[in-house]
PDB file of N, CA and C in Angstrom:
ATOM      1  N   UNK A   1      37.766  28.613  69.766  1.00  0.00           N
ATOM      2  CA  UNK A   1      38.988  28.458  69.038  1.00  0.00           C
ATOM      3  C   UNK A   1      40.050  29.317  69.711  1.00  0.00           C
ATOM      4  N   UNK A   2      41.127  28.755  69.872  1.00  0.00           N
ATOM      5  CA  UNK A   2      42.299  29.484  70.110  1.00  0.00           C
ATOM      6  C   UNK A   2      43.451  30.353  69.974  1.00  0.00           C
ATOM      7  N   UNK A   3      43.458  31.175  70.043  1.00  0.00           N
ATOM      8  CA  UNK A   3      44.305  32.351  68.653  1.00  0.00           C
ATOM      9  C   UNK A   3      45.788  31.464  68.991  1.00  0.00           C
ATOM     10  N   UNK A   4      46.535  31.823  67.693  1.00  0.00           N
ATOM     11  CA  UNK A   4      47.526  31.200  67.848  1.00  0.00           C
ATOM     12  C   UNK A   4      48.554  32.534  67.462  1.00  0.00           C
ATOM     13  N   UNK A   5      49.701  32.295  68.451  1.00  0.00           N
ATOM     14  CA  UNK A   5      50.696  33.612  67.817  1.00  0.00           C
ATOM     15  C   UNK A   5      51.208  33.662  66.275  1.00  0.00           C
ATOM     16  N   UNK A   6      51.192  34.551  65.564  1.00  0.00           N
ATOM     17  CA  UNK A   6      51.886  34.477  64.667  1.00  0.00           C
ATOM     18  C   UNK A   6      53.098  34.330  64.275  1.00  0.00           C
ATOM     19  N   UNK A   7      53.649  33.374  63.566  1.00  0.00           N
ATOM     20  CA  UNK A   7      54.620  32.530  63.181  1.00  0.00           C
ATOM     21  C   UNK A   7      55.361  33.038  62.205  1.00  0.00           C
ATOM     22  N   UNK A   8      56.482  33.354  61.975  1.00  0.00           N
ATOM     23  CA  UNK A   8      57.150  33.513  61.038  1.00  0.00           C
ATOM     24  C   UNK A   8      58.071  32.663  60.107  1.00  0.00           C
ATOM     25  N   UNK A   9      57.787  32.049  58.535  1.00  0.00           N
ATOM     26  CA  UNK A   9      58.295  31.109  58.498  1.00  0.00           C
ATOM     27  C   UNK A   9      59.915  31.116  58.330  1.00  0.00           C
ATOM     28  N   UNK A  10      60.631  30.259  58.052  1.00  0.00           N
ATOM     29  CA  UNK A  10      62.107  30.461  57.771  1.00  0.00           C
ATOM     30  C   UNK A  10      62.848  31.335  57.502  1.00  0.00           C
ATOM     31  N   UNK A  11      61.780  31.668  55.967  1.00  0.00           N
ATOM     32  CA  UNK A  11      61.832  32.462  54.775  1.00  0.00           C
ATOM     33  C   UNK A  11      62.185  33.616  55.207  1.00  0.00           C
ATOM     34  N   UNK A  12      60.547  34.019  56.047  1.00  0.00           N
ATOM     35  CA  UNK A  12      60.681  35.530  56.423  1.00  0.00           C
ATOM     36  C   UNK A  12      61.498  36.266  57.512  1.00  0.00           C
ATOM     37  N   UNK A  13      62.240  34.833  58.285  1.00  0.00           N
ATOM     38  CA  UNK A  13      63.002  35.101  59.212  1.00  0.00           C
ATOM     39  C   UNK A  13      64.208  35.526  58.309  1.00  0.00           C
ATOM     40  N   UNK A  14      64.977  34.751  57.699  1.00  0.00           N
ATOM     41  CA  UNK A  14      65.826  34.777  56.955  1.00  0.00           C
ATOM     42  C   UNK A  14      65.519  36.537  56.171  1.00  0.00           C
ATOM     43  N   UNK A  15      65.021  36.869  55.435  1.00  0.00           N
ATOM     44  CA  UNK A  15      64.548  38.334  54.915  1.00  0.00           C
ATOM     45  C   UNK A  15      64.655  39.248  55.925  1.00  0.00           C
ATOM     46  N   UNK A  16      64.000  39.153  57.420  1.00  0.00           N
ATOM     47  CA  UNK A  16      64.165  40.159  58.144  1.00  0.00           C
ATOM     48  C   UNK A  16      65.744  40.420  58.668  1.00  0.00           C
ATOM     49  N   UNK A  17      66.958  39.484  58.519  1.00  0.00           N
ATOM     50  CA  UNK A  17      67.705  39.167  59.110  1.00  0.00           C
ATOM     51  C   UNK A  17      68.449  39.963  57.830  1.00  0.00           C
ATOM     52  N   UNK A  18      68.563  39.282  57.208  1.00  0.00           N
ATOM     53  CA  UNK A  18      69.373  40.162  55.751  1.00  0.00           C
ATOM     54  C   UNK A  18      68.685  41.612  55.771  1.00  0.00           C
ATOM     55  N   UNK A  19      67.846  41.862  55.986  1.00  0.00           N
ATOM     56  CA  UNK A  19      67.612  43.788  55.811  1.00  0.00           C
ATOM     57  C   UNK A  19      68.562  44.205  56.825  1.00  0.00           C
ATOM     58  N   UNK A  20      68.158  43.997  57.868  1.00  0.00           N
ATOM     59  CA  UNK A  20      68.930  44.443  59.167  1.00  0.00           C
ATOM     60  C   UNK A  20      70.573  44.456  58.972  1.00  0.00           C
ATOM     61  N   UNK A  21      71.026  43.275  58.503  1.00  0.00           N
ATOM     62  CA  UNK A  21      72.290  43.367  57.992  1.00  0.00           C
ATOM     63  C   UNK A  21      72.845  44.286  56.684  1.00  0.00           C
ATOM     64  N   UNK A  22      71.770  44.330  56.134  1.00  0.00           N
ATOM     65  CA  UNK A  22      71.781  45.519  55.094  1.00  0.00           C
ATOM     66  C   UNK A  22      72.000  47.212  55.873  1.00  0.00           C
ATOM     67  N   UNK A  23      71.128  47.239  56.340  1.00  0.00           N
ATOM     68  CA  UNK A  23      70.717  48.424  57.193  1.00  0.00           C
ATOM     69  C   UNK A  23      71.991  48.574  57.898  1.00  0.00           C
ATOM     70  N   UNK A  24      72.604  47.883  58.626  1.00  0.00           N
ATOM     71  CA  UNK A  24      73.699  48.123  59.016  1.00  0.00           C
ATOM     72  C   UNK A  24      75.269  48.508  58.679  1.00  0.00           C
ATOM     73  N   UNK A  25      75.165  47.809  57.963  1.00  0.00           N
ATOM     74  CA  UNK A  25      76.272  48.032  56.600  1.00  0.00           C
ATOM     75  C   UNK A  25      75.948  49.670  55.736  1.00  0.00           C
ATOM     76  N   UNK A  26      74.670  49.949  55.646  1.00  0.00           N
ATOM     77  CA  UNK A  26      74.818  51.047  55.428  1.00  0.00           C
ATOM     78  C   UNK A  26      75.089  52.340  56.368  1.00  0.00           C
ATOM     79  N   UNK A  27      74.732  52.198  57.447  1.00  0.00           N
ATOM     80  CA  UNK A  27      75.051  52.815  58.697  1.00  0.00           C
ATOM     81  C   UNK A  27      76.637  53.255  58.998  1.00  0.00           C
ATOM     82  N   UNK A  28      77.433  52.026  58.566  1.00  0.00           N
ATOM     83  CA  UNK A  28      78.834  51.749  58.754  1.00  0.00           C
ATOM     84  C   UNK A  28      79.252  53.102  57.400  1.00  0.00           C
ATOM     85  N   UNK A  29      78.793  52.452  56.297  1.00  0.00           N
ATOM     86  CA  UNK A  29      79.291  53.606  55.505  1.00  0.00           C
ATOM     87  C   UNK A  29      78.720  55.252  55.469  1.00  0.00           C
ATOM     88  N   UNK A  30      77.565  54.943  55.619  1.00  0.00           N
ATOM     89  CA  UNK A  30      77.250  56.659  56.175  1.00  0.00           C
ATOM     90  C   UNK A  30      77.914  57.253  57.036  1.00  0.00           C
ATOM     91  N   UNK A  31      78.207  56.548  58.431  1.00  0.00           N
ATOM     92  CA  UNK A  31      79.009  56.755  59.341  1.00  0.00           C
ATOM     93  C   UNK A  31      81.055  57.671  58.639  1.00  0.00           C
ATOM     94  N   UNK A  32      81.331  56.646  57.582  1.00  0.00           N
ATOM     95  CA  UNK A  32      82.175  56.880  57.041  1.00  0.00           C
ATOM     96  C   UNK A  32      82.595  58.077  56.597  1.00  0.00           C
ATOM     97  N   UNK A  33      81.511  58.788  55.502  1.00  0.00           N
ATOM     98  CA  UNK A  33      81.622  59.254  54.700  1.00  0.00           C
ATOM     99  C   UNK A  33      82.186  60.792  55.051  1.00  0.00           C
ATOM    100  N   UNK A  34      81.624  61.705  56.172  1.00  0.00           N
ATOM    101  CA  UNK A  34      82.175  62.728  56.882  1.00  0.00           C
ATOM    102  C   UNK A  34      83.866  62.548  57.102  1.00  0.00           C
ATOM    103  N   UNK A  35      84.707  61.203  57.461  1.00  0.00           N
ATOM    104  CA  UNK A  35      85.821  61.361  57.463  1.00  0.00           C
ATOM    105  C   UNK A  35      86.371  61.086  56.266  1.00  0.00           C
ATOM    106  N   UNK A  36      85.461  60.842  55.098  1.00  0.00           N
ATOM    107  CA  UNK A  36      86.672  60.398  54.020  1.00  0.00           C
ATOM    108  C   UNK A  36      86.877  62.171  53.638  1.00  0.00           C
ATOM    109  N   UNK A  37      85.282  62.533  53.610  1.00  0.00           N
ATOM    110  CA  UNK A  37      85.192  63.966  52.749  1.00  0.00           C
ATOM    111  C   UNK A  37      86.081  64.994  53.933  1.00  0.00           C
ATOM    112  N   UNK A  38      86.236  64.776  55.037  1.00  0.00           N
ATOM    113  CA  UNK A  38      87.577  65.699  55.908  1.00  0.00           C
ATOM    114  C   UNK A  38      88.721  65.476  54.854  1.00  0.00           C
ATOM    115  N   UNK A  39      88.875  63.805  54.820  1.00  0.00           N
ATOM    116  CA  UNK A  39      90.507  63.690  54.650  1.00  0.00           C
ATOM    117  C   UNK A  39      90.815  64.389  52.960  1.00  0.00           C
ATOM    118  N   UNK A  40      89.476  64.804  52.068  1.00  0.00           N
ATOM    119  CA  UNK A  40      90.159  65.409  51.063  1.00  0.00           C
ATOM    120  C   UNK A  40      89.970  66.649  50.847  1.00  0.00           C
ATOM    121  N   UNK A  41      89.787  67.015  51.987  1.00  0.00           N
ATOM    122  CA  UNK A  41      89.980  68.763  52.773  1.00  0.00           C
ATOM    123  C   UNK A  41      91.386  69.242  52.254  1.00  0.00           C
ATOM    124  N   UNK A  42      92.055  70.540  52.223  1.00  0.00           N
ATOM    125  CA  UNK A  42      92.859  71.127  52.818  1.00  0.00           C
ATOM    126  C   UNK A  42      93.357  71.226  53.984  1.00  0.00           C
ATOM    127  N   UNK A  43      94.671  70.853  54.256  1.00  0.00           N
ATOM    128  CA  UNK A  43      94.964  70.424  55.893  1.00  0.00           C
ATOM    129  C   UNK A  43      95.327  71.682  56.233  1.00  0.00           C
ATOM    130  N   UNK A  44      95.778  72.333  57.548  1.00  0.00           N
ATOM    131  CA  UNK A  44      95.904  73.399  58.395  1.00  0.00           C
ATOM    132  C   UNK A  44      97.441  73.864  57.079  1.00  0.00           C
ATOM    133  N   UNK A  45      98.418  73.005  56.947  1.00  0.00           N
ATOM    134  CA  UNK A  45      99.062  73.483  56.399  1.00  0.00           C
ATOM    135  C   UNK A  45      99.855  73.565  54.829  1.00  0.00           C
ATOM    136  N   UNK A  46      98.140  73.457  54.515  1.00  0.00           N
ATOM    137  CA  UNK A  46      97.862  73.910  52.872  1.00  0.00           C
ATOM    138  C   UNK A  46      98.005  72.902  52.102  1.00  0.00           C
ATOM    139  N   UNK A  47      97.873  73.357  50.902  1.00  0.00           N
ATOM    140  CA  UNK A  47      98.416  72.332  50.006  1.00  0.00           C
ATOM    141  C   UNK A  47      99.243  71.688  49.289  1.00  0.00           C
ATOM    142  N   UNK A  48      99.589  70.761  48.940  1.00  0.00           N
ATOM    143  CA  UNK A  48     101.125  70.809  48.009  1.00  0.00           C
ATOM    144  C   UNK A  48     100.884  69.988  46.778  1.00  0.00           C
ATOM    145  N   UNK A  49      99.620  69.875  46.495  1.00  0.00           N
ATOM    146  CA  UNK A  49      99.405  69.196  44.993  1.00  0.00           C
ATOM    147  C   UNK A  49      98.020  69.306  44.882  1.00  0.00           C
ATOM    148  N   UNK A  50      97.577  69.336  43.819  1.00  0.00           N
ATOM    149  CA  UNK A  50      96.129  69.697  43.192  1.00  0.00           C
ATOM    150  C   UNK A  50      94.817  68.195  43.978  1.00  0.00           C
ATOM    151  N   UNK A  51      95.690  67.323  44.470  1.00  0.00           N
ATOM    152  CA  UNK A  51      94.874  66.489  44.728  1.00  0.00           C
ATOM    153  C   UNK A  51      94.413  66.409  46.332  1.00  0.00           C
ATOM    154  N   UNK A  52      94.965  67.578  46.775  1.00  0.00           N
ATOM    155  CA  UNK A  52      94.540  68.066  48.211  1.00  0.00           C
ATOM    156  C   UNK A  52      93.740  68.926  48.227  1.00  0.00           C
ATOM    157  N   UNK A  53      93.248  69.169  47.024  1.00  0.00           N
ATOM    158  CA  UNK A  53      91.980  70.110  46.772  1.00  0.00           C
ATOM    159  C   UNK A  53      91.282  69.547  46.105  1.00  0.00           C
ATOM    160  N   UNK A  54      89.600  69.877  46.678  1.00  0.00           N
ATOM    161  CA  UNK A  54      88.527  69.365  46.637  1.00  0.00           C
ATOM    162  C   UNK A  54      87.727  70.109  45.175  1.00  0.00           C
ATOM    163  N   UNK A  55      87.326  69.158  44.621  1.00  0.00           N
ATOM    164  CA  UNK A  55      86.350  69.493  43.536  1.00  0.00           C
ATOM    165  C   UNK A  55      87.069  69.578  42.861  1.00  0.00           C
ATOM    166  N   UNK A  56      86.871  70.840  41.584  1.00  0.00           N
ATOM    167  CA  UNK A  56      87.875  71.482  40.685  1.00  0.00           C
ATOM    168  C   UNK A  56      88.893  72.511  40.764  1.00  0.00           C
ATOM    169  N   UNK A  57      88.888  72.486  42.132  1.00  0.00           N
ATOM    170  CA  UNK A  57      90.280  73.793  42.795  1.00  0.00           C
ATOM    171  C   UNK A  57      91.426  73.333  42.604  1.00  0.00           C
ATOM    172  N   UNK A  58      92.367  73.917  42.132  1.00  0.00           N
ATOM    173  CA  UNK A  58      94.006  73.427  41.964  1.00  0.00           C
ATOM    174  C   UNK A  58      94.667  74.173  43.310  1.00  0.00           C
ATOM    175  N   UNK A  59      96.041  73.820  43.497  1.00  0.00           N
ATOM    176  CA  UNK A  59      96.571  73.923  44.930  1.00  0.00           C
ATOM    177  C   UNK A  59      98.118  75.257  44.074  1.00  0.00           C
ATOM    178  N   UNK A  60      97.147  76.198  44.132  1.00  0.00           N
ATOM    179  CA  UNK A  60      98.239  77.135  44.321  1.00  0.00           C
ATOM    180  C   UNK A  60      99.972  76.967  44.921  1.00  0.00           C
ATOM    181  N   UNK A  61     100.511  76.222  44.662  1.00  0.00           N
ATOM    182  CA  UNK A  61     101.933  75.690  45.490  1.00  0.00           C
ATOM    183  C   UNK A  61     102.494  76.703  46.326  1.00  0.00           C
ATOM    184  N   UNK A  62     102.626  77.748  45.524  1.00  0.00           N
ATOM    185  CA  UNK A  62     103.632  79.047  46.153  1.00  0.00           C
ATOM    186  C   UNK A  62     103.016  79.792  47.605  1.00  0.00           C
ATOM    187  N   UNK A  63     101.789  79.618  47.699  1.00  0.00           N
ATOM    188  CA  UNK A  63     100.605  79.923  48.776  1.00  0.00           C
ATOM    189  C   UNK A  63     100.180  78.658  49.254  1.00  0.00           C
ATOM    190  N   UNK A  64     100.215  77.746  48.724  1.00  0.00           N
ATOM    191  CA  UNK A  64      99.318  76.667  49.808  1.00  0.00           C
ATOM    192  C   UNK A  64      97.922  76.566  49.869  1.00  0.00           C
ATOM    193  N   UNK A  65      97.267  77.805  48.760  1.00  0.00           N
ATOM    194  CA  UNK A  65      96.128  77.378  49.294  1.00  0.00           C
ATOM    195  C   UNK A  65      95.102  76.661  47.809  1.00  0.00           C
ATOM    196  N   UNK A  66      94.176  76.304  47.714  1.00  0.00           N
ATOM    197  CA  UNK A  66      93.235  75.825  46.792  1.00  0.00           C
ATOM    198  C   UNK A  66      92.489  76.906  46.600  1.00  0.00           C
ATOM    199  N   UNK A  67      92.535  77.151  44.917  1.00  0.00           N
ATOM    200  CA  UNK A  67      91.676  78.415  44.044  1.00  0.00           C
ATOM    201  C   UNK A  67      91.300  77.304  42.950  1.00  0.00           C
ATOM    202  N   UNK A  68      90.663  78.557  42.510  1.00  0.00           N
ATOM    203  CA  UNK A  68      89.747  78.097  41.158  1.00  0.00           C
ATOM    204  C   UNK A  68      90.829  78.283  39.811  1.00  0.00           C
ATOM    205  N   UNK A  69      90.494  77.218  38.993  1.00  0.00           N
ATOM    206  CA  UNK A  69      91.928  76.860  37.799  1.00  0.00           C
ATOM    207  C   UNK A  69      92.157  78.181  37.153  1.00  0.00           C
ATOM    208  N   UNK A  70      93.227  78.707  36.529  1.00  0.00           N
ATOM    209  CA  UNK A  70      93.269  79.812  35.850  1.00  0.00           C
ATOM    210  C   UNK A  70      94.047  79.342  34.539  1.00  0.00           C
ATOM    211  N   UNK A  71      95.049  78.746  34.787  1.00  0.00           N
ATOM    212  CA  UNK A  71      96.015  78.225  33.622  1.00  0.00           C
ATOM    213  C   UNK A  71      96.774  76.979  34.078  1.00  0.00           C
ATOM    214  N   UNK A  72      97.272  76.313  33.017  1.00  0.00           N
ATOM    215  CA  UNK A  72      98.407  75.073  33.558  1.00  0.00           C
ATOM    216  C   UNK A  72      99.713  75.317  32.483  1.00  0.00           C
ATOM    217  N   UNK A  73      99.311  76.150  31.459  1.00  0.00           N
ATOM    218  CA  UNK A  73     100.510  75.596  30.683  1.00  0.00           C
ATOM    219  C   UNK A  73      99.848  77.451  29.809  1.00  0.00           C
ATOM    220  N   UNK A  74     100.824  78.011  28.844  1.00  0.00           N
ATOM    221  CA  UNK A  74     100.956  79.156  28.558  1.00  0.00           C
ATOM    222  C   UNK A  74     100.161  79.601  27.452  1.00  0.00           C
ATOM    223  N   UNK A  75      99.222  78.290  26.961  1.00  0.00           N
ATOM    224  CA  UNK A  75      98.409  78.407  25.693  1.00  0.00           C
ATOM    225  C   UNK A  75      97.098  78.880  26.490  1.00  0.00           C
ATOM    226  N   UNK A  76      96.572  78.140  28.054  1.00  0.00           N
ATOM    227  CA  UNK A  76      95.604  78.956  28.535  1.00  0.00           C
ATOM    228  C   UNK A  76      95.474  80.503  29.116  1.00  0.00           C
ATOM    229  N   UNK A  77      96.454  81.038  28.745  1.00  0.00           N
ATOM    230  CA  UNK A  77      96.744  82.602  28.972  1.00  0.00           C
ATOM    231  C   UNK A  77      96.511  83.402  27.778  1.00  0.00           C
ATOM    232  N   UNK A  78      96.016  84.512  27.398  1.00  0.00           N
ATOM    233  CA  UNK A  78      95.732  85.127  26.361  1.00  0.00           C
ATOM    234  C   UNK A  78      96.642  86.506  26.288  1.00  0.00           C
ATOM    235  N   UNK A  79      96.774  87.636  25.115  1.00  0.00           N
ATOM    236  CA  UNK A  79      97.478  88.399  25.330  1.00  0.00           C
ATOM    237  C   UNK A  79      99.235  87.969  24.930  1.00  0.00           C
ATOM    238  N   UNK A  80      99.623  87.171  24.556  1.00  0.00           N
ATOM    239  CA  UNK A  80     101.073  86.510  24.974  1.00  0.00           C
ATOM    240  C   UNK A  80     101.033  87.134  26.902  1.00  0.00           C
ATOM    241  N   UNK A  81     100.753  86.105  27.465  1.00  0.00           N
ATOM    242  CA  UNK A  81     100.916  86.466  28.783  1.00  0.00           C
ATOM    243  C   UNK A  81     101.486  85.152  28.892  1.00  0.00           C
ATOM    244  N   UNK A  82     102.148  84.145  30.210  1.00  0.00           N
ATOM    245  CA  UNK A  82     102.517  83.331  30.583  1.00  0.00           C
ATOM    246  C   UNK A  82     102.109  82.722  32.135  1.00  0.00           C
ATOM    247  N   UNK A  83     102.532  81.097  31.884  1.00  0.00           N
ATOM    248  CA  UNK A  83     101.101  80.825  33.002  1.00  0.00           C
ATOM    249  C   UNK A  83     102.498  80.392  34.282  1.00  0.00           C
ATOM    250  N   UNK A  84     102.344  80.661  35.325  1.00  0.00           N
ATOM    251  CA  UNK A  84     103.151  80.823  36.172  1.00  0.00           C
ATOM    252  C   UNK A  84     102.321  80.497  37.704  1.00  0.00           C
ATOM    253  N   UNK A  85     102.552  79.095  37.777  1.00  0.00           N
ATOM    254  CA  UNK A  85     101.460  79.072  39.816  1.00  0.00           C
ATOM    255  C   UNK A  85     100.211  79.115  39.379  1.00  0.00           C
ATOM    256  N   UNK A  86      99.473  78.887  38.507  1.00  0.00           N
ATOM    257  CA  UNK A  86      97.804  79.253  38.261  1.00  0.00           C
ATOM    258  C   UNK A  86      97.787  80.706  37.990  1.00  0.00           C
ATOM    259  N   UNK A  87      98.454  81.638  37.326  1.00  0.00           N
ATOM    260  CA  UNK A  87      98.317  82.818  37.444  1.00  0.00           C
ATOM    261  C   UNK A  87      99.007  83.443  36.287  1.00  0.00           C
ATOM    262  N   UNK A  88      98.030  83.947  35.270  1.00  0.00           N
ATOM    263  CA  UNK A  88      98.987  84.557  34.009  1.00  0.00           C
ATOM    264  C   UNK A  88      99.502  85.904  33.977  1.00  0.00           C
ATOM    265  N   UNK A  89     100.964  85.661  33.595  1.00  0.00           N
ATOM    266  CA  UNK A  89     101.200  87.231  34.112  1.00  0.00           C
ATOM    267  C   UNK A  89     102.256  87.476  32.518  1.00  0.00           C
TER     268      UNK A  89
END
């Protein structure tokens, strides 16, 4: 008897063809993802709105740079202190 190569039918051609295209497409976006997470970096010359800072850091305006929230408005300040730049004084 004669061995015969193994055959793949339509089906499984079709399946191996869609993973691969899968696989690739994810590649494309992995590939991606390092420049999206740069672009919502802090740029060399700071910040100028809370949405140039990453996570939950607000963008200090008067400095430029991204800190951690302190106040937005004069009710999150205690003491009668007042909220001024992220900073109750």
């Amino acid at each position: 008897m004669r061995h015969q190569p193994n055959r793949l039918s339509a089906a499984a051609k079709r399946t191996i063809v869609g993973a691969r295209q899968t696989a690739m497409r994810w590649l494309v976006v992995l590939a991606m993802v390092p420049t999206v997470s740069l672009a919502a970096c802090e740029t060399d010359s700071g910040c100028s709105d809370d949405f140039d800072c990453a996570g939950a850091l607000v963008c200090r305006v008067s400095t430029g740079k991204c800190e951690l929230f302190i106040c937005d408005d004069n009710a999150d300040c205690s003491d009668g202190k007042s909220c001024n730049d992220n900073v109750c004084e």
